[in-house]
Protein backbone atom coordinates (compact mmCIF):
# COMPACT_ATOMS: atom_id res chain seq x y z
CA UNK A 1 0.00 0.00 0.00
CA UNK A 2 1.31 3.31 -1.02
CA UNK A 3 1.12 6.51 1.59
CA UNK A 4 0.86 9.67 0.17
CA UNK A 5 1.23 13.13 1.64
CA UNK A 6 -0.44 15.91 0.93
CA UNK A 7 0.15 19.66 2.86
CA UNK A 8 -2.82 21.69 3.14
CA UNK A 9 -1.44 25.35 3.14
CA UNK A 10 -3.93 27.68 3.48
CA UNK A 11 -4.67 29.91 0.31
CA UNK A 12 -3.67 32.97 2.53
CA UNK A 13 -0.29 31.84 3.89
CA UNK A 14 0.81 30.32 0.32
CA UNK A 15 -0.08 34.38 -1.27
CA UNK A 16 2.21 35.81 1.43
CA UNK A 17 4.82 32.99 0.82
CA UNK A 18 4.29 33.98 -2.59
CA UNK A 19 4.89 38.00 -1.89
CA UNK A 20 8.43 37.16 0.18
CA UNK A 21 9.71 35.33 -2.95
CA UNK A 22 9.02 37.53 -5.46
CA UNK A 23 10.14 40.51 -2.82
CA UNK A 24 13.72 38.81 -3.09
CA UNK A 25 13.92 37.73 -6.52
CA UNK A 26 12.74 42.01 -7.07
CA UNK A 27 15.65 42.88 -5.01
CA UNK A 28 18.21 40.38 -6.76
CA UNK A 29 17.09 41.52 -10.02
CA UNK A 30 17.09 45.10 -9.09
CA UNK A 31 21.12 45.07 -8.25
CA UNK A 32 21.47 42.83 -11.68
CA UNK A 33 20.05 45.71 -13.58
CA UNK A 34 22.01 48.34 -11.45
CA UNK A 35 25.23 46.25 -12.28
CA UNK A 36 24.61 46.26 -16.13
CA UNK A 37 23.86 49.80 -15.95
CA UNK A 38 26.86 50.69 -14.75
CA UNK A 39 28.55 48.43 -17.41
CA UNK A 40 26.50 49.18 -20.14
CA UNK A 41 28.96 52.00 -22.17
CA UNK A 42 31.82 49.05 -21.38
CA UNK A 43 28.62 46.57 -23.28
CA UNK A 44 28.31 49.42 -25.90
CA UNK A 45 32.41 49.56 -26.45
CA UNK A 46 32.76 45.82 -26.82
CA UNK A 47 29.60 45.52 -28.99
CA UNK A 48 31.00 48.62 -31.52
CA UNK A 49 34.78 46.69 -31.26
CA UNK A 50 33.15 43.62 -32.21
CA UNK A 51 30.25 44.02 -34.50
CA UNK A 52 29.11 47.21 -34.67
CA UNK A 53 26.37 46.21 -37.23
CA UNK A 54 24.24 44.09 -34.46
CA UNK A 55 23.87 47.36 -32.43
CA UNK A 56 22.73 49.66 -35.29
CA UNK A 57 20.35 46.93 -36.15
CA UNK A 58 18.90 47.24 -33.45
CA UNK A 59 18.28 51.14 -32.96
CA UNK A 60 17.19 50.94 -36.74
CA UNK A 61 14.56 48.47 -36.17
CA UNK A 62 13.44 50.74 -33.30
CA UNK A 63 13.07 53.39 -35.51
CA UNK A 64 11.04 51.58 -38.33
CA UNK A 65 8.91 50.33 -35.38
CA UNK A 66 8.33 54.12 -34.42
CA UNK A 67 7.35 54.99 -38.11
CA UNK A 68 5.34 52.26 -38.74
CA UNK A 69 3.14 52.49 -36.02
CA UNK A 70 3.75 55.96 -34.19
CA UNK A 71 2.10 54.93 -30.88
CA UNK A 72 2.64 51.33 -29.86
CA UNK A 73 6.42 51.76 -31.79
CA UNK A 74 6.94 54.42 -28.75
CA UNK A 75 5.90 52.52 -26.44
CA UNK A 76 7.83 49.32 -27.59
CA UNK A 77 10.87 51.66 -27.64
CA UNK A 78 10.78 53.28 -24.27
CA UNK A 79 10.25 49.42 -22.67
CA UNK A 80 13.35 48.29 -25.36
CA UNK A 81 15.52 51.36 -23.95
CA UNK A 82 14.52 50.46 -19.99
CA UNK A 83 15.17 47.29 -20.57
CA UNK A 84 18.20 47.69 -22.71
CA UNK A 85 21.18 46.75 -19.99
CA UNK A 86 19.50 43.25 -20.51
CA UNK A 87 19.75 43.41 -24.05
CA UNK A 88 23.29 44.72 -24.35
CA UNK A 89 24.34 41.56 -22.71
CA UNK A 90 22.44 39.13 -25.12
CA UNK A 91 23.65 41.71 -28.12
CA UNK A 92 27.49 41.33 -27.23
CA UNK A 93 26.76 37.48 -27.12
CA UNK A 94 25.36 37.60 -30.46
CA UNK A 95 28.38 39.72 -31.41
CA UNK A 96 30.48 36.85 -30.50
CA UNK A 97 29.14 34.18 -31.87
CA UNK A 98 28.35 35.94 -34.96
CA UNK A 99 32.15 36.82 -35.31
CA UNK A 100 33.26 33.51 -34.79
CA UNK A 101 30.53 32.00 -37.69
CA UNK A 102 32.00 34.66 -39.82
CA UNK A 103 35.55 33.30 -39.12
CA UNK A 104 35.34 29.60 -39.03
CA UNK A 105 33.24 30.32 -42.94
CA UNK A 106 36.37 32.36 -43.69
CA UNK A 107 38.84 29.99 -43.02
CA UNK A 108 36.47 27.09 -44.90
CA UNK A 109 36.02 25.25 -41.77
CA UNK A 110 39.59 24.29 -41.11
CA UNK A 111 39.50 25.94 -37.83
CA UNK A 112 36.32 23.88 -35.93
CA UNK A 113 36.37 21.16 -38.13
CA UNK A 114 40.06 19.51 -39.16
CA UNK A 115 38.97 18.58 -42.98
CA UNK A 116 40.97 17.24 -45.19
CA UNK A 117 40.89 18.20 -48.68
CA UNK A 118 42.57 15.71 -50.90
CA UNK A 119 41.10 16.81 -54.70
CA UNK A 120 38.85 19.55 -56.04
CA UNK A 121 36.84 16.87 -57.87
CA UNK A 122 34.38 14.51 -55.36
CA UNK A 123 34.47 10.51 -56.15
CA UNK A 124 31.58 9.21 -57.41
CA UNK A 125 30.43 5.68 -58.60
CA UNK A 126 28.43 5.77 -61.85
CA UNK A 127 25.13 4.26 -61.30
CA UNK A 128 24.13 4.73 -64.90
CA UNK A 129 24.30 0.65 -66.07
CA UNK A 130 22.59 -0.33 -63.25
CA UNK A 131 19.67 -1.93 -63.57
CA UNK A 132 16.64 -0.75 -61.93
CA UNK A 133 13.37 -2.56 -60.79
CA UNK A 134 10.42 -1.49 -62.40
CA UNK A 135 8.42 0.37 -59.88
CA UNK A 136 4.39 -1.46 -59.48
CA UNK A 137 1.34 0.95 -60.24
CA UNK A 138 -1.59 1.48 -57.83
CA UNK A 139 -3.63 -1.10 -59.79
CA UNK A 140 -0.58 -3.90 -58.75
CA UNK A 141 -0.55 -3.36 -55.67
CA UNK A 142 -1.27 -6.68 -53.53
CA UNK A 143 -3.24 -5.07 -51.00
CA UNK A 144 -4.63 -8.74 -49.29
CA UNK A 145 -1.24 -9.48 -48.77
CA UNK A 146 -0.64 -6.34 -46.57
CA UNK A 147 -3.90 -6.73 -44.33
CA UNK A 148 -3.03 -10.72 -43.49
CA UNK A 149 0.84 -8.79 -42.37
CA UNK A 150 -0.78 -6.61 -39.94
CA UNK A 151 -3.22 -9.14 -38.43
């Protein structure tokens, strides 16, 4: 026989538990965004140093977003721009990775991946004089045969 437990917490106490945890995780994520603040014309400087093109992208698509759509491209902007210690960090990483795709298709994958190239030309076996089996039409089909397989 298998025991289970169950806790009955009252709907009142599990709110307030509720409240306290999302009180810290505020706080935590309220000296996270203080802390990229501070960092964020260090963000800027490695984003321009890297790939400067990611970080115009980004104000330019604000901008289209503004013309588009005057109001909710405003709004969209001013939550992009409050938000946009968060989004330096995940534009540098793009930066990065981009950069690194750019150089491993530079170097024709030698870097990553240790090919070998041998010729220019790829081997290939003529299949020309094989012979092929006819394929069956619908109206050849043994369809008996497949019901007894499945039975």
């Amino acid at each position: 026989m298998q025991r289970t437990f169950s806790f009955n917490i009252p709907p009142l106490f599990s709110l307030i538990i509720f409240l306290i945890l999302g009180y810290f995780l505020f706080s935590i994520m309220k000296y996270v965004y203080l802390g990229l603040l501070f960092a964020a014309p260090v963000l800027i400087t490695a984003i321009i140093l890297v790939k400067k093109e990611i970080l115009f992208n980004y104000f330019r698509r604000l901008f289209s977003e503004i013309k588009k759509k005057p109001l909710p491209g405003t709004l969209n902007a001013l939550v992009s721009i409050f938000f946009l210690p968060f989004s330096l960090v995940g534009m540098l990483a793009s930066a990065f990775f981009t950069r690194k795709i750019e150089q491993i298709q530079q170097t024709g994958s030698q870097g990553f991946f240790e090919s070998s190239k041998e010729s220019e030309y790829t081997d290939f076996v003529d299949l020309s004089g094989e012979e092929t089996k006819e394929r069956k039409t619908i109206s050849e089909w043994d369809v008996e045969k497949w019901d007894n397989k499945f039975k």
